[in-house]
N, C-alpha and C. Protein backbone atom coordinates (compact mmCIF):
# COMPACT_ATOMS: atom_id res chain seq x y z
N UNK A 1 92.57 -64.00 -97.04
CA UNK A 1 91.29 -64.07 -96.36
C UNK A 1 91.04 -62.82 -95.51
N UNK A 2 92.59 -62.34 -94.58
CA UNK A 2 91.80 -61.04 -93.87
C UNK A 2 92.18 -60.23 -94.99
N UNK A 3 92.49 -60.23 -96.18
CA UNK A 3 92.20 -58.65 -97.00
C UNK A 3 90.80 -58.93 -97.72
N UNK A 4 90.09 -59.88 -97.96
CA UNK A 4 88.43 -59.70 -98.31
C UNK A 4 87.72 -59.56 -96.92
N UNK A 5 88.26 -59.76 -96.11
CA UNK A 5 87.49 -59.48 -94.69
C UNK A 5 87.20 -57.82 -94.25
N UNK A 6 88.61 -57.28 -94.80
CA UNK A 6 88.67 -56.09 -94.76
C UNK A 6 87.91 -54.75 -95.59
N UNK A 7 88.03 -55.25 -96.85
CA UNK A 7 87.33 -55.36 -98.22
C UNK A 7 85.80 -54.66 -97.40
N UNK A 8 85.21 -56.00 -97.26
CA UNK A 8 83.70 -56.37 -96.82
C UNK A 8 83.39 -55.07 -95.94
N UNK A 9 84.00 -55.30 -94.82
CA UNK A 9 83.65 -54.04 -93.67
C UNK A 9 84.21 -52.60 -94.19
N UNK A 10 84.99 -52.48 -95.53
CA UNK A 10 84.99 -50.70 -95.79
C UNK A 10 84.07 -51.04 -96.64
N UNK A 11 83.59 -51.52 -97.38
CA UNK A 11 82.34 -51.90 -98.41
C UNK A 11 81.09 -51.46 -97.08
N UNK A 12 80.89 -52.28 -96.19
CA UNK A 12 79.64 -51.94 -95.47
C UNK A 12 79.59 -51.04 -95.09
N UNK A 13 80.82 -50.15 -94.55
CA UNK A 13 80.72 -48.90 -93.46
C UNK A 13 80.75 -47.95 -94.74
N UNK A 14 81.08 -47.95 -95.45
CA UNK A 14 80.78 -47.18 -96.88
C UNK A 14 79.07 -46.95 -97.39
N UNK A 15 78.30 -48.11 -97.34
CA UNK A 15 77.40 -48.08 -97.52
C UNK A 15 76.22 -47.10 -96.35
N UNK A 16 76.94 -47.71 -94.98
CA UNK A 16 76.81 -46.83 -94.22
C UNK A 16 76.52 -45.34 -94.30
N UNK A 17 77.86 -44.95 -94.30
CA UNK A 17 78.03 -43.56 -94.81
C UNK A 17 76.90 -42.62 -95.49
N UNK A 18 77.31 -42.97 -96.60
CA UNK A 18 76.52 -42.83 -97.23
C UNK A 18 75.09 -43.37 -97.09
N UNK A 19 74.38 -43.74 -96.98
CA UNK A 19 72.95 -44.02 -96.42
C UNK A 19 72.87 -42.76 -95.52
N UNK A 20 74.11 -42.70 -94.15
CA UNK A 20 73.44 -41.30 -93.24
C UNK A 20 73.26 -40.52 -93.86
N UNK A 21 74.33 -39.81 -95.08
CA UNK A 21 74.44 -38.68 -95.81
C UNK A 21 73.00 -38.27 -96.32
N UNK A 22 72.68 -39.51 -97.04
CA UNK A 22 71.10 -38.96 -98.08
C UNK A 22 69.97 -38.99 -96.74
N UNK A 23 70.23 -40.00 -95.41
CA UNK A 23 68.85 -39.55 -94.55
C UNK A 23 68.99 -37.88 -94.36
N UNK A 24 70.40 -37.52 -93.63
CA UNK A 24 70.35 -36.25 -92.89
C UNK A 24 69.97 -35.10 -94.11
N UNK A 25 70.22 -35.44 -95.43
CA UNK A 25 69.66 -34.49 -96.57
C UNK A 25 68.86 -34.50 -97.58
N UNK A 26 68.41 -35.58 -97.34
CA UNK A 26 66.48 -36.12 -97.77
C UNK A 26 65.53 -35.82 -96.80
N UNK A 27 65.98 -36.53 -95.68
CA UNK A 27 64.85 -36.64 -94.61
C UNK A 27 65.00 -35.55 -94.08
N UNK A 28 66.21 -35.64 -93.30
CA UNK A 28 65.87 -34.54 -91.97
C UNK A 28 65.65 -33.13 -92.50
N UNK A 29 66.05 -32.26 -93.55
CA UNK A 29 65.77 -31.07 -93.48
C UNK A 29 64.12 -30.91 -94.18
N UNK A 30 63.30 -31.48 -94.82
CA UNK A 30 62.17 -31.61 -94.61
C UNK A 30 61.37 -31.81 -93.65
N UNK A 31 61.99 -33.06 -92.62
CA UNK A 31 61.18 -33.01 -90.85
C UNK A 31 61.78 -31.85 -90.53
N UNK A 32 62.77 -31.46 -90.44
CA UNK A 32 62.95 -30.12 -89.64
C UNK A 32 62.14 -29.25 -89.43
N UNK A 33 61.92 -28.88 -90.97
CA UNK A 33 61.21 -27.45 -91.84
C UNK A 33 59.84 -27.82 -91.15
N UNK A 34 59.10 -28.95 -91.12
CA UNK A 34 58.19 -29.23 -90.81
C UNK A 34 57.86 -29.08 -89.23
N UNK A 35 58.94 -29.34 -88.93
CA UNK A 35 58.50 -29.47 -87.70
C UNK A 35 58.89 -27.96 -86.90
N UNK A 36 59.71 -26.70 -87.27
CA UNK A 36 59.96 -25.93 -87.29
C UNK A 36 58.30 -25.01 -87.55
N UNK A 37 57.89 -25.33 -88.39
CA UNK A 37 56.63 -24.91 -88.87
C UNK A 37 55.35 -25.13 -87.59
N UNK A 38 55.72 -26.21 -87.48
CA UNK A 38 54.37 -26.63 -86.97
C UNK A 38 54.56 -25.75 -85.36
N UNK A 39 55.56 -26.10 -84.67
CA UNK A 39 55.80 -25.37 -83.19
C UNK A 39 56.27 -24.12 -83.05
N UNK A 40 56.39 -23.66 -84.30
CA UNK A 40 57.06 -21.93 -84.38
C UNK A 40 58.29 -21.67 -83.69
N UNK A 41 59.33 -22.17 -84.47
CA UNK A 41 60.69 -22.26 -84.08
C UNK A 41 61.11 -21.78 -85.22
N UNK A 42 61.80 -21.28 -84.71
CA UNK A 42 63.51 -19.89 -85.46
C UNK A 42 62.57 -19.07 -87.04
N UNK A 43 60.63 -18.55 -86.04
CA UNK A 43 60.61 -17.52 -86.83
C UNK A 43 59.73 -18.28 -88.12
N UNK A 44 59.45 -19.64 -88.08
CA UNK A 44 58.72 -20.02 -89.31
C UNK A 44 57.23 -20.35 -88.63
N UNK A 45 56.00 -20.42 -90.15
CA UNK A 45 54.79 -20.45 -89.64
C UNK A 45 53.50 -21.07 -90.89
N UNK A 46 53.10 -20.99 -90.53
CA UNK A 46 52.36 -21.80 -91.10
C UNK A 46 52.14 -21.37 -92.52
N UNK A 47 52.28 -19.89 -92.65
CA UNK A 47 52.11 -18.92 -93.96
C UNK A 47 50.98 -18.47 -94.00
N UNK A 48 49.96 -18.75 -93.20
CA UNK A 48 48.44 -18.18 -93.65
C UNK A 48 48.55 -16.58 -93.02
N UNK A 49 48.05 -16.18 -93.77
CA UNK A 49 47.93 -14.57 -93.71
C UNK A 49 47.10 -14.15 -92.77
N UNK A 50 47.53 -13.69 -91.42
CA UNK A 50 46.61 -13.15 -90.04
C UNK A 50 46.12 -11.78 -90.79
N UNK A 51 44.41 -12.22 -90.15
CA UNK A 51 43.45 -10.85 -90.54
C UNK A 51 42.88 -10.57 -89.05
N UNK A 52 43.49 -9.09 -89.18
CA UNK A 52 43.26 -8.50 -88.14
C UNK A 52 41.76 -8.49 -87.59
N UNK A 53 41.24 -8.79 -86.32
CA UNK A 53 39.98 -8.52 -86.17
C UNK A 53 39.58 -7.35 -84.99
N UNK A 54 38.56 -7.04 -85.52
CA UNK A 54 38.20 -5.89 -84.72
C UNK A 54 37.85 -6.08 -83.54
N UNK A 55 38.36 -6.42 -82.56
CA UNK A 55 38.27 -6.74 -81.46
C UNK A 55 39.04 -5.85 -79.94
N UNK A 56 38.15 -5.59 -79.07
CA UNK A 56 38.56 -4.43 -78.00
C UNK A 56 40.06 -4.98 -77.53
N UNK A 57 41.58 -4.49 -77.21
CA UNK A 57 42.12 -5.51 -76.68
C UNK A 57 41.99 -5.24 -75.11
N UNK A 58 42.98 -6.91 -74.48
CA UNK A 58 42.62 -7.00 -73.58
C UNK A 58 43.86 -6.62 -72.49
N UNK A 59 43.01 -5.06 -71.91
CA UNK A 59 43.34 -4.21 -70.84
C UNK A 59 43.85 -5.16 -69.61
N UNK A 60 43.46 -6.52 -69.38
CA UNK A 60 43.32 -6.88 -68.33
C UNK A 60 45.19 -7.57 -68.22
N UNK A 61 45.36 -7.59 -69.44
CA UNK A 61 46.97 -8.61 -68.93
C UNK A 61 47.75 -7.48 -69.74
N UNK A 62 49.23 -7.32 -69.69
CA UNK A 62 50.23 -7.11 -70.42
C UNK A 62 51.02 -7.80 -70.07
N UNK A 63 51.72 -7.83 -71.58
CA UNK A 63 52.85 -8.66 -71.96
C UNK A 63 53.87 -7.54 -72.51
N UNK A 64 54.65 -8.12 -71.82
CA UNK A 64 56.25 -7.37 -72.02
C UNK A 64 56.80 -8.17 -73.28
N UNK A 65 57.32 -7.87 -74.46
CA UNK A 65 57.79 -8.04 -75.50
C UNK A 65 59.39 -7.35 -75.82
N UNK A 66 60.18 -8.30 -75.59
CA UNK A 66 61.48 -7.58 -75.76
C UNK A 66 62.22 -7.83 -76.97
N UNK A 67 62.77 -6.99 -77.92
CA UNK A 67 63.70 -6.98 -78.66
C UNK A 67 64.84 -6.92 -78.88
N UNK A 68 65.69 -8.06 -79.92
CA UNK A 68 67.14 -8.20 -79.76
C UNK A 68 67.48 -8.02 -81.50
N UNK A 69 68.93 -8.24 -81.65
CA UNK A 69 68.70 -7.76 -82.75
C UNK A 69 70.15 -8.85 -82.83
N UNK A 70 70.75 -9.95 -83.96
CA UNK A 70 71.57 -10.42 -84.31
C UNK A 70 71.95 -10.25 -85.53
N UNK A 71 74.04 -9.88 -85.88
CA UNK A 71 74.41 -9.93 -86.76
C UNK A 71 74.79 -11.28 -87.01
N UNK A 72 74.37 -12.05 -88.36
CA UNK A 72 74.81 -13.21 -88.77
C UNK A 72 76.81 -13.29 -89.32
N UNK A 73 77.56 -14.23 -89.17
CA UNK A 73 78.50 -14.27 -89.57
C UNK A 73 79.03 -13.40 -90.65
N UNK A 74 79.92 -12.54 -90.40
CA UNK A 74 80.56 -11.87 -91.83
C UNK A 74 79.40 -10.87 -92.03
N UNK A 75 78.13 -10.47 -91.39
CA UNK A 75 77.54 -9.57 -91.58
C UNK A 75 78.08 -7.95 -90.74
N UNK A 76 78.49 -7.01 -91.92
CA UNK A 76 78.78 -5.92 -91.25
C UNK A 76 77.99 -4.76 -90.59
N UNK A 77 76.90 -4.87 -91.06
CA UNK A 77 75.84 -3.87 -90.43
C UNK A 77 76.04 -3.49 -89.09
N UNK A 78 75.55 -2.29 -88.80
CA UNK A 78 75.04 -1.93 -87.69
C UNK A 78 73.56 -2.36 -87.65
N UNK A 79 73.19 -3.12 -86.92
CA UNK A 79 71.54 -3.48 -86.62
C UNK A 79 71.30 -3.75 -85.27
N UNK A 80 70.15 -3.03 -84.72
CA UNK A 80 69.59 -3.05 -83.24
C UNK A 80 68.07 -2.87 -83.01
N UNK A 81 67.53 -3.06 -82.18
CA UNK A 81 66.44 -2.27 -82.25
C UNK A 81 66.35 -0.81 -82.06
N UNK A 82 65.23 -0.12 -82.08
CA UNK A 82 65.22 1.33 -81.39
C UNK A 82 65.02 1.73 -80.38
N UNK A 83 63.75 -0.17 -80.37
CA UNK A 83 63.38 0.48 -78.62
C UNK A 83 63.02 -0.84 -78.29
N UNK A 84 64.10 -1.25 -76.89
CA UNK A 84 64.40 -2.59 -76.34
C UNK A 84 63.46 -3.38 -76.16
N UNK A 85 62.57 -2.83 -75.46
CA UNK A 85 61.06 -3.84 -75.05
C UNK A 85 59.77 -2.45 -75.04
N UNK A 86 58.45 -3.54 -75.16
CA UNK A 86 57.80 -2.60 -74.91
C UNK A 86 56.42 -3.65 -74.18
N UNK A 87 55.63 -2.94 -73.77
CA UNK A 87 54.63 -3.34 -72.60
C UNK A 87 53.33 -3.56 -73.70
N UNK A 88 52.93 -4.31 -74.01
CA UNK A 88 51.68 -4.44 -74.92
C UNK A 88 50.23 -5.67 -74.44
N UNK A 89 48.71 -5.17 -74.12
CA UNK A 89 47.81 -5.69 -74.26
C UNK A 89 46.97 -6.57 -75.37
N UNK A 90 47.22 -7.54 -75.18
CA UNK A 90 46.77 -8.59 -76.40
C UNK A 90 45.63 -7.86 -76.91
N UNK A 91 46.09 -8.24 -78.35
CA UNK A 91 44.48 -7.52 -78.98
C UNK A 91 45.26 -6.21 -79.59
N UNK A 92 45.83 -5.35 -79.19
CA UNK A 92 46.62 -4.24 -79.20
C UNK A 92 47.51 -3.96 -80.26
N UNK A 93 47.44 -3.02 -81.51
CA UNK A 93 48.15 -2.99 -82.22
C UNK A 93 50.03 -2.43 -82.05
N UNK A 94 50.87 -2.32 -82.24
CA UNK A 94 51.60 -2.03 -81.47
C UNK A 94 53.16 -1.64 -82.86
N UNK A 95 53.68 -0.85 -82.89
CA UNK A 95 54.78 -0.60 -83.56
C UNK A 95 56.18 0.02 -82.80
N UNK A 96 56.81 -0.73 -83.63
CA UNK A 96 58.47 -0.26 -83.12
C UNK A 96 59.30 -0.44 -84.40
N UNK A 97 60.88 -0.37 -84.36
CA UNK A 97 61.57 -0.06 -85.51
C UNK A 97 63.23 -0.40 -84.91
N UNK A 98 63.61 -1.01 -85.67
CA UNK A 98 64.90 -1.32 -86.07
C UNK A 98 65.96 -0.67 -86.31
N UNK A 99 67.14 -0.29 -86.37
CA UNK A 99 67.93 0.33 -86.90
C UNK A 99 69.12 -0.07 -87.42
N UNK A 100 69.13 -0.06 -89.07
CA UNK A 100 70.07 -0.39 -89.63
C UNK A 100 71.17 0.39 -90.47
N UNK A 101 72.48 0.31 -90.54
CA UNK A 101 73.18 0.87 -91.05
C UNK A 101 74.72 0.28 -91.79
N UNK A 102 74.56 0.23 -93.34
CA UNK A 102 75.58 -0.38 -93.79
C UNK A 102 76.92 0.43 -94.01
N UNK A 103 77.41 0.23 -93.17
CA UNK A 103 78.94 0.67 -93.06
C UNK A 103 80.15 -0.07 -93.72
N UNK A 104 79.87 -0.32 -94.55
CA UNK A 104 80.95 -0.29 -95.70
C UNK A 104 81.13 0.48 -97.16
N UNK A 105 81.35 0.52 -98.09
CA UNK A 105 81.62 0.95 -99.09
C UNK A 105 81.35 0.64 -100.15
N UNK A 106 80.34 -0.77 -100.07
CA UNK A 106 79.69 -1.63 -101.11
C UNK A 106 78.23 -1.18 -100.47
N UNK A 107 77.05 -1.46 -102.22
CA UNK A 107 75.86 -1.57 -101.67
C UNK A 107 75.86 -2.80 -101.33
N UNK A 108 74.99 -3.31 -100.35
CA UNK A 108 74.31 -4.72 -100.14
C UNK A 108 73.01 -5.02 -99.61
N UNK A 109 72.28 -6.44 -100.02
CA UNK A 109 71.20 -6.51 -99.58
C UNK A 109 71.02 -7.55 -98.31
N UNK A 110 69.90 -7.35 -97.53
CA UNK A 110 69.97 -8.13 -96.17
C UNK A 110 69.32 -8.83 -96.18
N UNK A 111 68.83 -9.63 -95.57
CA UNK A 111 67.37 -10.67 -94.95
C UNK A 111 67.48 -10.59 -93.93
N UNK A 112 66.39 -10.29 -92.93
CA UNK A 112 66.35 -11.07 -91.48
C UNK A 112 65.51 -11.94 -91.31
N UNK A 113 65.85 -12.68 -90.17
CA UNK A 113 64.82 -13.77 -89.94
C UNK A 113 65.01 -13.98 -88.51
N UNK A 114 63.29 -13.78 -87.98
CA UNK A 114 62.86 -14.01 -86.81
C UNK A 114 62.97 -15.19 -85.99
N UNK A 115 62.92 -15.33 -84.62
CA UNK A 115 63.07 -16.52 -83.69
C UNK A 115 62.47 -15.89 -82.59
N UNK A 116 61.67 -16.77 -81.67
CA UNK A 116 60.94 -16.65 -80.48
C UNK A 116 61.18 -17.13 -79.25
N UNK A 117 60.99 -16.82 -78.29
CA UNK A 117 61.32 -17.05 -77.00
C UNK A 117 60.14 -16.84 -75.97
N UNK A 118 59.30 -17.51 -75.70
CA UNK A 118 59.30 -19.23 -75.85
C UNK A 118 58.86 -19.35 -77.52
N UNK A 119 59.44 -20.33 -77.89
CA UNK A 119 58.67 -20.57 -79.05
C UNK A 119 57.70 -20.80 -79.67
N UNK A 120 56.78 -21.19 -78.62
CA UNK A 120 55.31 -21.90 -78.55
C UNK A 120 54.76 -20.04 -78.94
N UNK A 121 55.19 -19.46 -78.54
CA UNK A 121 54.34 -17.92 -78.43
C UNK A 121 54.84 -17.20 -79.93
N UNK A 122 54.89 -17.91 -81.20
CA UNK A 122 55.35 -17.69 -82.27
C UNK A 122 53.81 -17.51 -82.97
N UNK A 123 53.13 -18.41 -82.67
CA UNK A 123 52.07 -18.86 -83.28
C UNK A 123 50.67 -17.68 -82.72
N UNK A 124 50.82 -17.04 -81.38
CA UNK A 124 50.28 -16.18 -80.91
C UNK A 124 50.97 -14.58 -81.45
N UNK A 125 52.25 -14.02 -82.18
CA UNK A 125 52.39 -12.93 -82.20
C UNK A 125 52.40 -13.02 -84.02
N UNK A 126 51.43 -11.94 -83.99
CA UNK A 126 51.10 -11.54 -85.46
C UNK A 126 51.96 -10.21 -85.98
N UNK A 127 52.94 -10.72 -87.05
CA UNK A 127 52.85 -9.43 -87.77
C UNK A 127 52.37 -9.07 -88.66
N UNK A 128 51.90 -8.13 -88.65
CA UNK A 128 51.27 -7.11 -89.67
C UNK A 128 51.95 -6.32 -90.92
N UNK A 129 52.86 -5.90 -90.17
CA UNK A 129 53.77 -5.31 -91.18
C UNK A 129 55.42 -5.54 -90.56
N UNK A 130 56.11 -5.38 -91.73
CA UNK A 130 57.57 -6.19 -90.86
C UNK A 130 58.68 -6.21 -92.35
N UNK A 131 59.79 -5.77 -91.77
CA UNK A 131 61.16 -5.58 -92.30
C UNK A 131 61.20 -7.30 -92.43
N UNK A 132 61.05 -8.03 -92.23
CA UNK A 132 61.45 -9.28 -92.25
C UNK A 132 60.97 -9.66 -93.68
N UNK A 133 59.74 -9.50 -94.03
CA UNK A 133 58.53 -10.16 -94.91
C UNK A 133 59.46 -9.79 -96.64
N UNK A 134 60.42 -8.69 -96.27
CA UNK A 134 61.31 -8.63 -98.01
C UNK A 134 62.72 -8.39 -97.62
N UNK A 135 63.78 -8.10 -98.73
CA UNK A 135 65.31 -7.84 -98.47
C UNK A 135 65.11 -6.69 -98.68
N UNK A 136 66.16 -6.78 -98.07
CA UNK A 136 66.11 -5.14 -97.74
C UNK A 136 67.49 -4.33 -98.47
N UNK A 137 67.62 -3.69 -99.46
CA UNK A 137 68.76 -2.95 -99.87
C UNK A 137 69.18 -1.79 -99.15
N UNK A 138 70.82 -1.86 -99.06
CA UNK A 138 70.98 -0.32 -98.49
C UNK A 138 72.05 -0.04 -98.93
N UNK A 139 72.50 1.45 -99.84
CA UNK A 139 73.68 1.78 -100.45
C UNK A 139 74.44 1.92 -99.32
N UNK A 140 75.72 2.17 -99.70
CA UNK A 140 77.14 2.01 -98.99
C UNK A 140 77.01 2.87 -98.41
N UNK A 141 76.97 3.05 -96.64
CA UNK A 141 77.21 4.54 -96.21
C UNK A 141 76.17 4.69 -95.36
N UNK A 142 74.74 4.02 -95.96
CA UNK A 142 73.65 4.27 -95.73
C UNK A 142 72.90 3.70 -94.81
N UNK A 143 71.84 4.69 -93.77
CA UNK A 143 71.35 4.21 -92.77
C UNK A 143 69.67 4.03 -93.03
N UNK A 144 68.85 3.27 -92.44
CA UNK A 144 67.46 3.46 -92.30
C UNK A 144 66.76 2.87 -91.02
N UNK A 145 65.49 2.96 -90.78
CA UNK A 145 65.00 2.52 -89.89
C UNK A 145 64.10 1.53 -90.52
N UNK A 146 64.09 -0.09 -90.06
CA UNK A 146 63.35 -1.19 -90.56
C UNK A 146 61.13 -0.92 -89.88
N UNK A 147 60.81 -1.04 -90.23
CA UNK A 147 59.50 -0.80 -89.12
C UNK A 147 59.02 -2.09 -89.07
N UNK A 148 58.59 -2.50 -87.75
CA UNK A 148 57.40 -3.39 -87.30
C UNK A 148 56.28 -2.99 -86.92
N UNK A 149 55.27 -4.10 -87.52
CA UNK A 149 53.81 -3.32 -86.63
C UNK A 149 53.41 -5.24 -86.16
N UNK A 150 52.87 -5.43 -84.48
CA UNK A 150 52.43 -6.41 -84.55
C UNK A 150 50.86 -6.26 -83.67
N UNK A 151 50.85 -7.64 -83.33
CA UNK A 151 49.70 -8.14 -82.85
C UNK A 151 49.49 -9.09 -81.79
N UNK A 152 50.11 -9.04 -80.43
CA UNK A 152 49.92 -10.24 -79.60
C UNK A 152 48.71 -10.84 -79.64
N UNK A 153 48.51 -11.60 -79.94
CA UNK A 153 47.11 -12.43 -80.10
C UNK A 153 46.25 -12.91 -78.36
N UNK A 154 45.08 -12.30 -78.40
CA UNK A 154 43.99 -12.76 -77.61
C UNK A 154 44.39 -14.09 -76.86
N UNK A 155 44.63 -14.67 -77.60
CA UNK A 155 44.81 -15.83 -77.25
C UNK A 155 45.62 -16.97 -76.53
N UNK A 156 46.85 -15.66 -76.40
CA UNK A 156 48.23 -16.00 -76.27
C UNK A 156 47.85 -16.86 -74.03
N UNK A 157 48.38 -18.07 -74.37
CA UNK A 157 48.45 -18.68 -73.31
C UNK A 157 48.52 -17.55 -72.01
N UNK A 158 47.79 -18.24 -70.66
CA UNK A 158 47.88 -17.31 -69.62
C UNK A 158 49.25 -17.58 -68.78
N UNK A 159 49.62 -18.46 -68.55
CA UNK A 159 51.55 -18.43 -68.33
C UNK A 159 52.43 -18.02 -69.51
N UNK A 160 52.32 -17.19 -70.51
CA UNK A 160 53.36 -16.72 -71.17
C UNK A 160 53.12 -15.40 -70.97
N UNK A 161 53.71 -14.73 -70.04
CA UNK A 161 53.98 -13.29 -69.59
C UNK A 161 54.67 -12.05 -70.42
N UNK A 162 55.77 -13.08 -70.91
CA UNK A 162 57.35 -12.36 -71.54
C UNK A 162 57.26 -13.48 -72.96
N UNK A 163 57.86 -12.44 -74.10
CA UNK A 163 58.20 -13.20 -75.20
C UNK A 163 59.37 -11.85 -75.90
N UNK A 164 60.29 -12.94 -76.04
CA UNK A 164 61.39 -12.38 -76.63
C UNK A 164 61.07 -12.54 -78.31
N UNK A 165 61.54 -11.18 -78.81
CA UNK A 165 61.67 -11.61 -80.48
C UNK A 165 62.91 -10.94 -81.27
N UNK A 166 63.47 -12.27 -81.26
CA UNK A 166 64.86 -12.29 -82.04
C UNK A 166 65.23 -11.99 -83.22
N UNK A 167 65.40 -10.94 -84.13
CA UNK A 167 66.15 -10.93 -85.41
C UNK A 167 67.62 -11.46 -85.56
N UNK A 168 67.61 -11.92 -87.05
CA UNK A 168 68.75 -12.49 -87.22
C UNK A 168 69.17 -11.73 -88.40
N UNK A 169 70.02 -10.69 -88.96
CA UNK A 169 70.10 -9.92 -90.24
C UNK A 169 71.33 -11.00 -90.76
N UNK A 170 71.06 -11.55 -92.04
CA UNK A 170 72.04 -11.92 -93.55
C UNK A 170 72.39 -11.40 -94.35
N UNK A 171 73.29 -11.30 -94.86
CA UNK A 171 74.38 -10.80 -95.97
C UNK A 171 73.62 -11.85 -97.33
N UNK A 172 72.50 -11.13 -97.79
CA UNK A 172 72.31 -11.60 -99.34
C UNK A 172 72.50 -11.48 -100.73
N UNK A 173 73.46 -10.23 -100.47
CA UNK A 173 73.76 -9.64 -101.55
C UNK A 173 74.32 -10.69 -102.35
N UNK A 174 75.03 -11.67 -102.54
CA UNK A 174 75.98 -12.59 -103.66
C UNK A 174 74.18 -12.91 -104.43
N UNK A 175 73.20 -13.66 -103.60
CA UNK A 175 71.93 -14.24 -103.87
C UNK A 175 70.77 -13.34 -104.09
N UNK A 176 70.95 -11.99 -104.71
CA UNK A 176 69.92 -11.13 -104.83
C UNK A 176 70.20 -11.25 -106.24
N UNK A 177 70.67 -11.77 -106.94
CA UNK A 177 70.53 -11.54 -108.42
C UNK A 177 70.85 -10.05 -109.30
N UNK A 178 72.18 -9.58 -108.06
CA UNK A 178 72.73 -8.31 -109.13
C UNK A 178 70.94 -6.93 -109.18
N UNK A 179 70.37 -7.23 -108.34
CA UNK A 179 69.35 -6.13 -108.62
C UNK A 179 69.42 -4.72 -108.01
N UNK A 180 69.53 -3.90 -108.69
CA UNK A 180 70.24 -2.51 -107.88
C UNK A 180 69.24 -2.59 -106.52
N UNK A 181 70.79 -1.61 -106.07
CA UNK A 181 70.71 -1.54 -104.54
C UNK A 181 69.93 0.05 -104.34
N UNK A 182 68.48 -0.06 -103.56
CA UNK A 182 68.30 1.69 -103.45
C UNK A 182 68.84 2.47 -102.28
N UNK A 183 68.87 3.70 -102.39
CA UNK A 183 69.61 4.59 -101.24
C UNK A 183 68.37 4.76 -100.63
N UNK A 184 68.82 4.17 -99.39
CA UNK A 184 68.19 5.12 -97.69
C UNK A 184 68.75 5.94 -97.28
């Protein structure tokens, strides 16, 4: 009697188990993504394509915009920004640049991916042009400079003063599909 008793409860906590397994990898990484999307967290967005408008910017506030630059696990690069922060008027087109350098002896290709600080101010900074938006190849040896061009948006809340923007550089080379690597 207690070995079907026993039976029963690894039978249920089994079922258990498994049930969390398929929520946390059915459900949750779809709410995540979603919900990642919707509040502009770790760099994701809605996807609609910002069109620049011709509009005076506005002289009256600046926002300090600082840049960081993260190597992901097992990533060897040298990657930083060029230039730490910079002082920008909403409305204001604005460029800076990255600096990357693969110091090993293999070609490889990268990804980065953006994150915000506050995050809410994801949805207010437009890029325009951006090292992020493709992978990036760089032969063995080889250095380049990534470029950004953005856009603090008009709109950007009047208590968000400061917004940090985080790169994250990946090692994609295994997942680039063998496509030659070009020299910088």
């Amino acid at each position: 009697m207690a070995d079907n008793s026993i039976a029963r409860t690894v039978t249920k906590l089994s079922v258990v188990v498994v049930g969390m397994f398929a929520f946390v990898f059915v459900v949750m990484v779809p709410l995540y993504n979603t919900f990642c999307e919707v509040f502009g967290l770790n760099g994701k967005y809605s996807g609609e394509k910002y069109e620049v408008v011709d509009a005076k910017p506005d002289e009256s506030r600046r926002i300090k915009v600082v840049f960081v630059a993260n190597r992901a696990e097992g990533m060897p690069w040298d990657f930083k920004p060029k230039t730490v922060e910079v002082f920008v008027h909403p409305g204001a087109v604005a460029n800076i640049a990255y600096y990357a350098k693969n110091v090993t002896g293999n070609d490889m290709v990268a990804q980065a991916v953006p994150s915000f600080v506050p995050a809410r101010a994801a949805q207010y900074f437009h890029k325009t042009e951006c090292f992020c938006f493709n992978r990036q190849p760089l032969a063995a040896g080889h250095e380049t400079d990534l470029g950004l061009q953005f856009i603090v948006d008009q709109e950007l809340p009047a208590d968000i003063s400061e917004i940090t923007l985080s790169y994250t550089i990946f090692d994609i080379t295994d997942r680039d599909g063998g496509k030659p690597v070009a020299t910088r």
